[in-house]
Every structure is written in structure tokens, then in C-alpha cells.
Protein backbone atom coordinates (compact mmCIF):
# COMPACT_ATOMS: atom_id res chain seq x y z
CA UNK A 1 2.12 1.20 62.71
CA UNK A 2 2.41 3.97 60.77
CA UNK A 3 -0.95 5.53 58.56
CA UNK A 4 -1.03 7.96 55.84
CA UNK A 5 -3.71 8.74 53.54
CA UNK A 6 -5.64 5.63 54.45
CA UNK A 7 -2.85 3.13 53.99
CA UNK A 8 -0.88 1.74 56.97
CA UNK A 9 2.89 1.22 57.24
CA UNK A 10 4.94 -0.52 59.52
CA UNK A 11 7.97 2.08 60.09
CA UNK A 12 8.67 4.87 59.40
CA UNK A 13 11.21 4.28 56.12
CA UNK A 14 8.10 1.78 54.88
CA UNK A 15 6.41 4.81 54.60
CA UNK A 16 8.61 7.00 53.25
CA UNK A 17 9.57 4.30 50.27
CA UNK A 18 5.67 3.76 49.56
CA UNK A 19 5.58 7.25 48.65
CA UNK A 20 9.04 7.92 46.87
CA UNK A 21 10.14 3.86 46.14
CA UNK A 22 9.60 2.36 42.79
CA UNK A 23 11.99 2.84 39.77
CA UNK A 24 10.45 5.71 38.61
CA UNK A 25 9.50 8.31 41.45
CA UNK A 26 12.80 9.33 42.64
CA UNK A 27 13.90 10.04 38.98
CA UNK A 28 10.48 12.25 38.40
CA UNK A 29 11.33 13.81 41.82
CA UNK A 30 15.41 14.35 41.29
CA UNK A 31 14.45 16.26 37.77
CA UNK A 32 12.14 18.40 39.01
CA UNK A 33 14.73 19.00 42.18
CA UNK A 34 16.84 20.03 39.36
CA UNK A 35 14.72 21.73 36.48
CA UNK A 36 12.30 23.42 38.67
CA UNK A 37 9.04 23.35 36.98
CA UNK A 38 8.65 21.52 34.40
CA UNK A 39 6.09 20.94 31.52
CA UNK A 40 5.26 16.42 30.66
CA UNK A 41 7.29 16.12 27.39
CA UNK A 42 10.53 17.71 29.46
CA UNK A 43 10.25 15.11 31.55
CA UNK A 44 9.81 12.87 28.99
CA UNK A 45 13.16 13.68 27.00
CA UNK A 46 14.66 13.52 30.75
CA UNK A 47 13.59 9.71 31.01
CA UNK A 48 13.56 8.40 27.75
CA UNK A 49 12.97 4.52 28.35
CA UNK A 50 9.90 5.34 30.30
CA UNK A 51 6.66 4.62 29.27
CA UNK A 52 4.18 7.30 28.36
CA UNK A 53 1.61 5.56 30.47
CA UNK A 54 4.09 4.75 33.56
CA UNK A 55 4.91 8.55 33.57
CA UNK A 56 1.45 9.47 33.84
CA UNK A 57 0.56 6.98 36.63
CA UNK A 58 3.97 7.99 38.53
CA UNK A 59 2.90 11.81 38.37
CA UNK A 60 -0.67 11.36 39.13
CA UNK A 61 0.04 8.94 42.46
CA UNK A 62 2.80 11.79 43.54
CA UNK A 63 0.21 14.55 42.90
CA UNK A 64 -2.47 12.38 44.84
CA UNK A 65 -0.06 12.09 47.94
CA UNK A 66 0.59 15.68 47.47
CA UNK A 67 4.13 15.90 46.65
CA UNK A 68 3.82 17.40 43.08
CA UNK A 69 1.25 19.58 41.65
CA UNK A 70 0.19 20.00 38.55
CA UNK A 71 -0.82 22.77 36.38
CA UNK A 72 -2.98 23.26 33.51
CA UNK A 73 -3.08 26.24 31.39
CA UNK A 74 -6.09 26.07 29.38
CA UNK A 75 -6.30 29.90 28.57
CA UNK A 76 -4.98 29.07 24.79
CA UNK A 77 -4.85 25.66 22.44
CA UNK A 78 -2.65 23.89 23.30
CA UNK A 79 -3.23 22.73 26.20
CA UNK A 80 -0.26 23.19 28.59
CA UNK A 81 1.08 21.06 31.79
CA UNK A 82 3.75 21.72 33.81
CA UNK A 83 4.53 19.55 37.32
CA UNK A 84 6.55 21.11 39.73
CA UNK A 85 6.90 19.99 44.01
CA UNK A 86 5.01 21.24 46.08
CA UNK A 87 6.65 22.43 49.93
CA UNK A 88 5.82 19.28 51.02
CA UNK A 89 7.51 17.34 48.21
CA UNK A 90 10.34 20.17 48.71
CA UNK A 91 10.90 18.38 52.30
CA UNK A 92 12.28 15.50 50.17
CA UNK A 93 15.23 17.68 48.78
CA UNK A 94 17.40 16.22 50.75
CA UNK A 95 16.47 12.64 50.79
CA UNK A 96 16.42 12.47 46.78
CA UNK A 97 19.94 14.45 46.92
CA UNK A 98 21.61 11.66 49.14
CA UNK A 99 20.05 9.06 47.22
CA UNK A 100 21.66 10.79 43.99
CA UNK A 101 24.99 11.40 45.56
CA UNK A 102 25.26 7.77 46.64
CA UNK A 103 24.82 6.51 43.46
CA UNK A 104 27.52 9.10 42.09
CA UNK A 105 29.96 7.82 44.77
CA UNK A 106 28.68 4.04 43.76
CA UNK A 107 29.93 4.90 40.51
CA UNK A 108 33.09 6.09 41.32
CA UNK A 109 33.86 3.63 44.16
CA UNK A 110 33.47 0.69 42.00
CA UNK A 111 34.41 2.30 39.17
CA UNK A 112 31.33 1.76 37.03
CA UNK A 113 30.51 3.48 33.81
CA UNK A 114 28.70 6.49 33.42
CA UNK A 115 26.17 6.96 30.52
């Protein structure tokens, strides 16, 4: 058994999919691979068929497990928020990459369509 941040897993991949797994993470963490930082309604125009309110849970449970962070410039109206990894979200470069280049050679080996 595996345990991070209070929860147990029971490999090692279990755990890595509990943090990065679901439809949205990956895609939050392969734009912000790509953009750099970037501020909520960039992300937004990134995703467009996700929810305002599955965006926000999405970024808040990767900034809880500490694999985004988020920053708020209060200093002048309006408020500002940009998200952006942190090193140890940066570790997961390369996983998010290979996931991304397997579904580019998905595409192409069985010839899907590309939106």
C-alpha cells in the first residue's frame, strides 16, 4: 500500500491516476505544460465544454495536492488569478507529454479525425 496525503493506494500507478486521472486534470495540466502560467478565463477558452464549477474543483484539488499553485494579485480591482505548476507538478512533464503524444499517434494510427 501506497499513502499520500492521508489517502492510501494500492500501487504505485493507483496513485499516480488519483492525482492526475479524471477527464479533466491532465487537460488543466497539458495547458499549463504548454502556456506556462496562466490566468482562469485562459484556461477557460482552452476547455470550452467544461464547467465553470468543474474547473474550479479540478484546480483547487491539484493546488491541494500541490501540483499547481495559484496566485492572487489583489494589489488593484480586478482581482487577478493566474495557476501555473509548481516543481513538483513540473515532475509530471513527462508523463502528461506521453499521454498527449499517444493520443496524437491514436489519431493517426487509426486514422481518426482531428478537431
Amino acid at each position: 500500500m501506497y499513502k499520500f496525503k492521508g489517502k492510501e493506494y494500492p500501487c504505485c500507478a493507483s496513485l499516480t491516476m488519483g492525482l492526475i486521472g479524471g477527464k479533466w486534470k491532465t487537460v488543466i495540466l497539458y495547458h499549463l505544460m504548454v502556456g506556462g502560467t496562466l490566468r482562469y478565463n485562459e484556461l477557460r477558452k482552452e476547455m470550452p465544454t467544461v464547467t465553470e464549477r468543474t474547473l474550479s474543483l479540478q484546480l483547487k484539488t491539484l493546488e491541494e495536492d500541490g501540483i499547481v499553485k495559484r496566485k492572487v494579485y489583489t494589489s488593484k480591482p480586478p482581482l487577478k488569478v493566474e495557476y501555473s505548476l509548481t516543481d513538483f507538478g513540473k515532475t509530471l512533464i513527462p508523463v502528461v507529454q506521453s499521454i498527449a503524444d499517444w493520443g496524437d499517434f491514436a489519431i493517426k494510427e487509426k486514422q481518426g479525425v482531428v478537431v
